[in-house]
PDB file of N, CA and C in Angstrom:
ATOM      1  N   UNK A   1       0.844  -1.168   0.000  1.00  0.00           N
ATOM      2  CA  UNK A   1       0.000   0.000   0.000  1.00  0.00           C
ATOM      3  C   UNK A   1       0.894   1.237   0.000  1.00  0.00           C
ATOM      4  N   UNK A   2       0.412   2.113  -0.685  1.00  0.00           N
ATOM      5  CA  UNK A   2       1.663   3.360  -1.207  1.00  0.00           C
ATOM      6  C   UNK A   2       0.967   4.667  -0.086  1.00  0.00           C
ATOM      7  N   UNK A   3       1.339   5.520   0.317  1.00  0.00           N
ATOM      8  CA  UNK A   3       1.352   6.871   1.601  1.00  0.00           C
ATOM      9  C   UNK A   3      -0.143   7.258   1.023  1.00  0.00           C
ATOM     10  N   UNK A   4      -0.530   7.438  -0.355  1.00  0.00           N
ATOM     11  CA  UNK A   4      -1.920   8.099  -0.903  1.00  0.00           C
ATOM     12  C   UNK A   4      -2.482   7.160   0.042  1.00  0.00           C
ATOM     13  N   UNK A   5      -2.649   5.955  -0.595  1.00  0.00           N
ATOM     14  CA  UNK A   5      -4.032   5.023   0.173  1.00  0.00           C
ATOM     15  C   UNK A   5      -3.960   5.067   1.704  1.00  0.00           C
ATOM     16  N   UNK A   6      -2.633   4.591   2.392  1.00  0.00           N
ATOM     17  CA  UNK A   6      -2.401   4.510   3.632  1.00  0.00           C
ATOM     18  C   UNK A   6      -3.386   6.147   4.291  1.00  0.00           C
ATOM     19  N   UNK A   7      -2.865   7.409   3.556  1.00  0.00           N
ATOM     20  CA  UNK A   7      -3.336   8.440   4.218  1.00  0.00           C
ATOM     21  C   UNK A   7      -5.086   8.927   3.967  1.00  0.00           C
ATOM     22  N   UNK A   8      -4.989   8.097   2.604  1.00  0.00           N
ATOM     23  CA  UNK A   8      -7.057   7.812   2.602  1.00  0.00           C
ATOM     24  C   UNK A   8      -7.448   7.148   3.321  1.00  0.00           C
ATOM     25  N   UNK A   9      -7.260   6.005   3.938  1.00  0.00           N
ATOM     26  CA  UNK A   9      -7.940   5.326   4.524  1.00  0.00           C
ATOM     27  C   UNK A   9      -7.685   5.691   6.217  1.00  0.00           C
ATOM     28  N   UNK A  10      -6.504   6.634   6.265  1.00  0.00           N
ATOM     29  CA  UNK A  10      -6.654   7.151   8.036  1.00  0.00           C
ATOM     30  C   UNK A  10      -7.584   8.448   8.107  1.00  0.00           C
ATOM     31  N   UNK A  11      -7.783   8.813   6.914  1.00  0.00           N
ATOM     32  CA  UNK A  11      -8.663  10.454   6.820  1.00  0.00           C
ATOM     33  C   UNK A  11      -9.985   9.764   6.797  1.00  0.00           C
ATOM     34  N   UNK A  12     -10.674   8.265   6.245  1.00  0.00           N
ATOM     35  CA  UNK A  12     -11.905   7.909   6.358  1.00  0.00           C
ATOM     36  C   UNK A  12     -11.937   6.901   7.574  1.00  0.00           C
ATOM     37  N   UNK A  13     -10.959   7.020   8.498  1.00  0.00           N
ATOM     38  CA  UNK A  13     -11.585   6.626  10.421  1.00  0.00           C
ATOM     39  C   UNK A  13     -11.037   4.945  10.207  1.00  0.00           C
ATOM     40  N   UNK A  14     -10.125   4.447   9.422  1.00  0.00           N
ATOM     41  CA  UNK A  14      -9.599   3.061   9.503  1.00  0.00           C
ATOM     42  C   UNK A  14      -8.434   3.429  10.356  1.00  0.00           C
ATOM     43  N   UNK A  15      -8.451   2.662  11.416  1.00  0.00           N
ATOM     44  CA  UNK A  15      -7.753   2.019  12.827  1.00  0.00           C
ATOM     45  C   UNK A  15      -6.298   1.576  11.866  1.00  0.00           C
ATOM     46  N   UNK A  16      -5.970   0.683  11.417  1.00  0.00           N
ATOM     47  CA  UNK A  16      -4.940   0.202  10.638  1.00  0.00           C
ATOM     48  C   UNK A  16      -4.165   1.173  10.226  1.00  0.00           C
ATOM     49  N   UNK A  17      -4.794   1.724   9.551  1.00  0.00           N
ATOM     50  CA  UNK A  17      -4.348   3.200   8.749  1.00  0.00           C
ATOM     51  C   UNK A  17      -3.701   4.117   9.561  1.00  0.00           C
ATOM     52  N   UNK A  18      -4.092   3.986  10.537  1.00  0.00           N
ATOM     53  CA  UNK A  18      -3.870   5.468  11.429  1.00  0.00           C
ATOM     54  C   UNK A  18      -2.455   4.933  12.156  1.00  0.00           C
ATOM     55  N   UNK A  19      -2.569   4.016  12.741  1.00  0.00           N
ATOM     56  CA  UNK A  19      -1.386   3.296  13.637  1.00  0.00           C
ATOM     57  C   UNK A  19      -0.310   3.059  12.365  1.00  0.00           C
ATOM     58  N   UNK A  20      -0.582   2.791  11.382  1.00  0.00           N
ATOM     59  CA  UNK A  20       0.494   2.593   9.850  1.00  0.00           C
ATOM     60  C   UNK A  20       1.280   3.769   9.725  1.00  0.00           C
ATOM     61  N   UNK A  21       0.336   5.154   9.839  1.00  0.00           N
ATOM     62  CA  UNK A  21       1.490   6.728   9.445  1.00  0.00           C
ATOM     63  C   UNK A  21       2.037   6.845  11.273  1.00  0.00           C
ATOM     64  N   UNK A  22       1.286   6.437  12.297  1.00  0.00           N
ATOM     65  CA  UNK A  22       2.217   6.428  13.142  1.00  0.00           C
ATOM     66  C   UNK A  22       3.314   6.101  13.967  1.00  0.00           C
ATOM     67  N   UNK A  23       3.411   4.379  13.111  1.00  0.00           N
ATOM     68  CA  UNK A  23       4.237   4.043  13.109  1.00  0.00           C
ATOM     69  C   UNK A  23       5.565   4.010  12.078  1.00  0.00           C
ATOM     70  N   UNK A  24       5.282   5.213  10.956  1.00  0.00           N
ATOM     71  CA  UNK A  24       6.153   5.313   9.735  1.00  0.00           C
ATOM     72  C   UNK A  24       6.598   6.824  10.635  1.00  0.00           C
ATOM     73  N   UNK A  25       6.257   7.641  11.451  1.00  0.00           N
ATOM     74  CA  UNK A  25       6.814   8.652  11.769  1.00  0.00           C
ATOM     75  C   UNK A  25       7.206   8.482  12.767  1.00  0.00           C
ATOM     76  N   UNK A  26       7.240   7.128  14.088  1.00  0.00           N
ATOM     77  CA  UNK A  26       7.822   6.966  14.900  1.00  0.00           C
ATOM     78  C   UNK A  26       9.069   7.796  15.085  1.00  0.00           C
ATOM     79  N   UNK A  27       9.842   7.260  14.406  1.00  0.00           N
ATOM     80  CA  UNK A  27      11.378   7.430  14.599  1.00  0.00           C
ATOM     81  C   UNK A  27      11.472   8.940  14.492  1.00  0.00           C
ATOM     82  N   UNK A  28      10.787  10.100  13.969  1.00  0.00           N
ATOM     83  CA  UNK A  28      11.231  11.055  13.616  1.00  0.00           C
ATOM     84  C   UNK A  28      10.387  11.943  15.371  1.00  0.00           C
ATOM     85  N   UNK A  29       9.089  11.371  15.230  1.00  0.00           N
ATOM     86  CA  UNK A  29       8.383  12.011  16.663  1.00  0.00           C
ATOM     87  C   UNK A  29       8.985  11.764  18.177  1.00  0.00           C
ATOM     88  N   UNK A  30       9.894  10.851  17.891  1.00  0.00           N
ATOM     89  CA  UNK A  30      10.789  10.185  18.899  1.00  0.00           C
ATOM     90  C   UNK A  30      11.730  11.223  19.126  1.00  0.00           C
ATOM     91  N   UNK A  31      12.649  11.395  17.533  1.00  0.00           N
ATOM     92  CA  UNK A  31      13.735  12.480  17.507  1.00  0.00           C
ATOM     93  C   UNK A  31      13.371  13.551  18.236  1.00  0.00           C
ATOM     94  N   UNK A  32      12.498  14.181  17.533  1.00  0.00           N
ATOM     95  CA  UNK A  32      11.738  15.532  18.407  1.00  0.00           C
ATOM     96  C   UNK A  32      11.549  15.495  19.484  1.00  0.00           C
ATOM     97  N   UNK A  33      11.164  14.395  20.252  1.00  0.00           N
ATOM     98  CA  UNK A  33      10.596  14.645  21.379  1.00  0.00           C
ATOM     99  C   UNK A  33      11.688  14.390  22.636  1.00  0.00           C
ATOM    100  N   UNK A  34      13.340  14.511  22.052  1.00  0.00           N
ATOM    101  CA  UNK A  34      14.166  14.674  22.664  1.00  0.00           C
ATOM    102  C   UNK A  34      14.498  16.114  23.452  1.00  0.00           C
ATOM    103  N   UNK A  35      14.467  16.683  24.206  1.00  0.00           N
ATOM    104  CA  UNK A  35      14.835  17.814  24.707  1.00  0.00           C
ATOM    105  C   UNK A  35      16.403  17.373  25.914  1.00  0.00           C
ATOM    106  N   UNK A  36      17.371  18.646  25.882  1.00  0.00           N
ATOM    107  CA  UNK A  36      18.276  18.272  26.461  1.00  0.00           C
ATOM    108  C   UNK A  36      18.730  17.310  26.914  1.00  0.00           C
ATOM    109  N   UNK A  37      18.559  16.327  25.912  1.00  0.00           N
ATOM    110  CA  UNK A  37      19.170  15.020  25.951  1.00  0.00           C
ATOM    111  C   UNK A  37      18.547  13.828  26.559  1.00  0.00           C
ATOM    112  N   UNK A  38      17.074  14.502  27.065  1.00  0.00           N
ATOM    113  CA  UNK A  38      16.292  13.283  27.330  1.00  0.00           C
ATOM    114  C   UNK A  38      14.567  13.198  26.624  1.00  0.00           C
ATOM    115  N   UNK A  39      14.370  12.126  26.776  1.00  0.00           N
ATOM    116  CA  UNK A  39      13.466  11.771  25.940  1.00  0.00           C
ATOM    117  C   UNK A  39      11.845  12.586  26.780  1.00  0.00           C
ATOM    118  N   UNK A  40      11.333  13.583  26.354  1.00  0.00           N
ATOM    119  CA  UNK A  40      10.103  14.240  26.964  1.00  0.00           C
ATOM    120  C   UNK A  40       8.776  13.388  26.740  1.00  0.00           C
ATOM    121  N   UNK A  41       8.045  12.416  27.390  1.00  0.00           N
ATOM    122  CA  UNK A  41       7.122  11.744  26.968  1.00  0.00           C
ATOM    123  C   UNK A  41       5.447  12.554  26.450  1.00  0.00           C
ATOM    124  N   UNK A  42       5.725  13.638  27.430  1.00  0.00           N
ATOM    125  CA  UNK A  42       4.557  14.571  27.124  1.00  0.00           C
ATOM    126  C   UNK A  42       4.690  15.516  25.771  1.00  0.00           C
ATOM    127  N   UNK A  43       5.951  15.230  25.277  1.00  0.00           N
ATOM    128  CA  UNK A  43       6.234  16.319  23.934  1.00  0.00           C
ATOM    129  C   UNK A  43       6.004  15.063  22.771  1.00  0.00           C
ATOM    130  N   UNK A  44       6.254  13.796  22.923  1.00  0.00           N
ATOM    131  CA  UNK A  44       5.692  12.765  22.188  1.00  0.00           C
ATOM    132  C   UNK A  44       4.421  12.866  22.105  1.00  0.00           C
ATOM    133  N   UNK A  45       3.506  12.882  23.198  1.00  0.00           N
ATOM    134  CA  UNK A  45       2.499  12.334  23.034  1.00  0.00           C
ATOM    135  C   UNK A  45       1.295  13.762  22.735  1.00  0.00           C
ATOM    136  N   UNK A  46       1.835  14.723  22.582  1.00  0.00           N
ATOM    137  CA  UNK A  46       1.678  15.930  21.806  1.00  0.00           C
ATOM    138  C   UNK A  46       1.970  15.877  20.625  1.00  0.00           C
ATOM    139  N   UNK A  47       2.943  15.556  20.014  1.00  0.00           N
ATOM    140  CA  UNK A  47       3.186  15.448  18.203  1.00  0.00           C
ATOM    141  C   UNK A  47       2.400  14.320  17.928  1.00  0.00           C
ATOM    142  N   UNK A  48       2.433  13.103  18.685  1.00  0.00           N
ATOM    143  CA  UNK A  48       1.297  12.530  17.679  1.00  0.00           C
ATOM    144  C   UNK A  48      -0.075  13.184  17.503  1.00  0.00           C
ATOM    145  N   UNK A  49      -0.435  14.004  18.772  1.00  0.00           N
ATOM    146  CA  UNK A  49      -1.784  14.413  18.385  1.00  0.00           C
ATOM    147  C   UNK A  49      -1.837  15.119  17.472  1.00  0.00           C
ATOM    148  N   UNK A  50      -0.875  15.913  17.376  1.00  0.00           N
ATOM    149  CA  UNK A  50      -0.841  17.079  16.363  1.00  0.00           C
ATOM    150  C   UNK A  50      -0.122  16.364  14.853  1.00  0.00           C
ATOM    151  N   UNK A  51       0.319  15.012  14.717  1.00  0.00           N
ATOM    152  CA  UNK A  51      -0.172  14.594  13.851  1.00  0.00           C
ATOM    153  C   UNK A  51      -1.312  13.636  13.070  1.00  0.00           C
ATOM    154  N   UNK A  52      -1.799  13.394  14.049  1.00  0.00           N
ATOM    155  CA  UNK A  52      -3.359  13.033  13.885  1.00  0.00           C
ATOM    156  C   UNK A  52      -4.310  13.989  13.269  1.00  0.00           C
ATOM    157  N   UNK A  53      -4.131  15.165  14.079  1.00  0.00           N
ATOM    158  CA  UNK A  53      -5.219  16.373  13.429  1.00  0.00           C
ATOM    159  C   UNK A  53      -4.608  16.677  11.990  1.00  0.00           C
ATOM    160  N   UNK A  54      -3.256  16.252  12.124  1.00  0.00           N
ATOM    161  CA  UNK A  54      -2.715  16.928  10.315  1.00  0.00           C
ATOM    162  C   UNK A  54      -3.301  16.091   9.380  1.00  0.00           C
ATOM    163  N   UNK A  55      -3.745  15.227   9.682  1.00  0.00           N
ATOM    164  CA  UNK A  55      -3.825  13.730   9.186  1.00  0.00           C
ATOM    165  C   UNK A  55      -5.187  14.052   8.361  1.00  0.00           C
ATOM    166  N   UNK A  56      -6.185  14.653   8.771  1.00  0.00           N
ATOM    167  CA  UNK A  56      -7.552  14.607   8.683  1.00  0.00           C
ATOM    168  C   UNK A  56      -7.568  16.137   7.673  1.00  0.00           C
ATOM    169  N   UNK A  57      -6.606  17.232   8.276  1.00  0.00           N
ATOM    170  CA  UNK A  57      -6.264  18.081   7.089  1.00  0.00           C
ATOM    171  C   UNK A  57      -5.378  18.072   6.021  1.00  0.00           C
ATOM    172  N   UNK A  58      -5.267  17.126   5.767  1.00  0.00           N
ATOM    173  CA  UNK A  58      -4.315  17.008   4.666  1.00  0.00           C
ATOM    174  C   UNK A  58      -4.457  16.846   2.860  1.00  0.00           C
ATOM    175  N   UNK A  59      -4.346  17.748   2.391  1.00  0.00           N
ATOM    176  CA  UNK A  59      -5.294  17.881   1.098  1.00  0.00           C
ATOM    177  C   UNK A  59      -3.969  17.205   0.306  1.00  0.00           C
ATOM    178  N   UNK A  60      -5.092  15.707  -0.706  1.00  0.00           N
ATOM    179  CA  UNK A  60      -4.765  14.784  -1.650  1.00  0.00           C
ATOM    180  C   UNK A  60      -5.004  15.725  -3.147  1.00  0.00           C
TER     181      UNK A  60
END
């Protein structure tokens, strides 16, 4: 399945879909959510939300 479909089917409410782009941006929401050298769990669990909401605005 190629990022178009993966990101259609998390914008029409499929569970699969959604955990699929969040586990393809893991590694990078991880990076970020490093502050002075330690890992901030509340700055993680803020970028995913805020990529969830991007998720649903995201014009195909």
């Amino acid at each position: 399945m190629n990022f178009e479909e993966l990101l259609l089917q998390a914008r029409a409410g499929e569970e699969r879909a959604v955990i699929g782009i969040l586990e393809l941006y893991k590694p990078l929401l991880i990076k970020a959510s490093i502050l002075n050298g330690s890992f901030d769990e509340d700055l993680y669990q803020e970028l995913c939300i805020t990529l969830l909401k991007c998720i649903k605005q995201f014009g195909i």
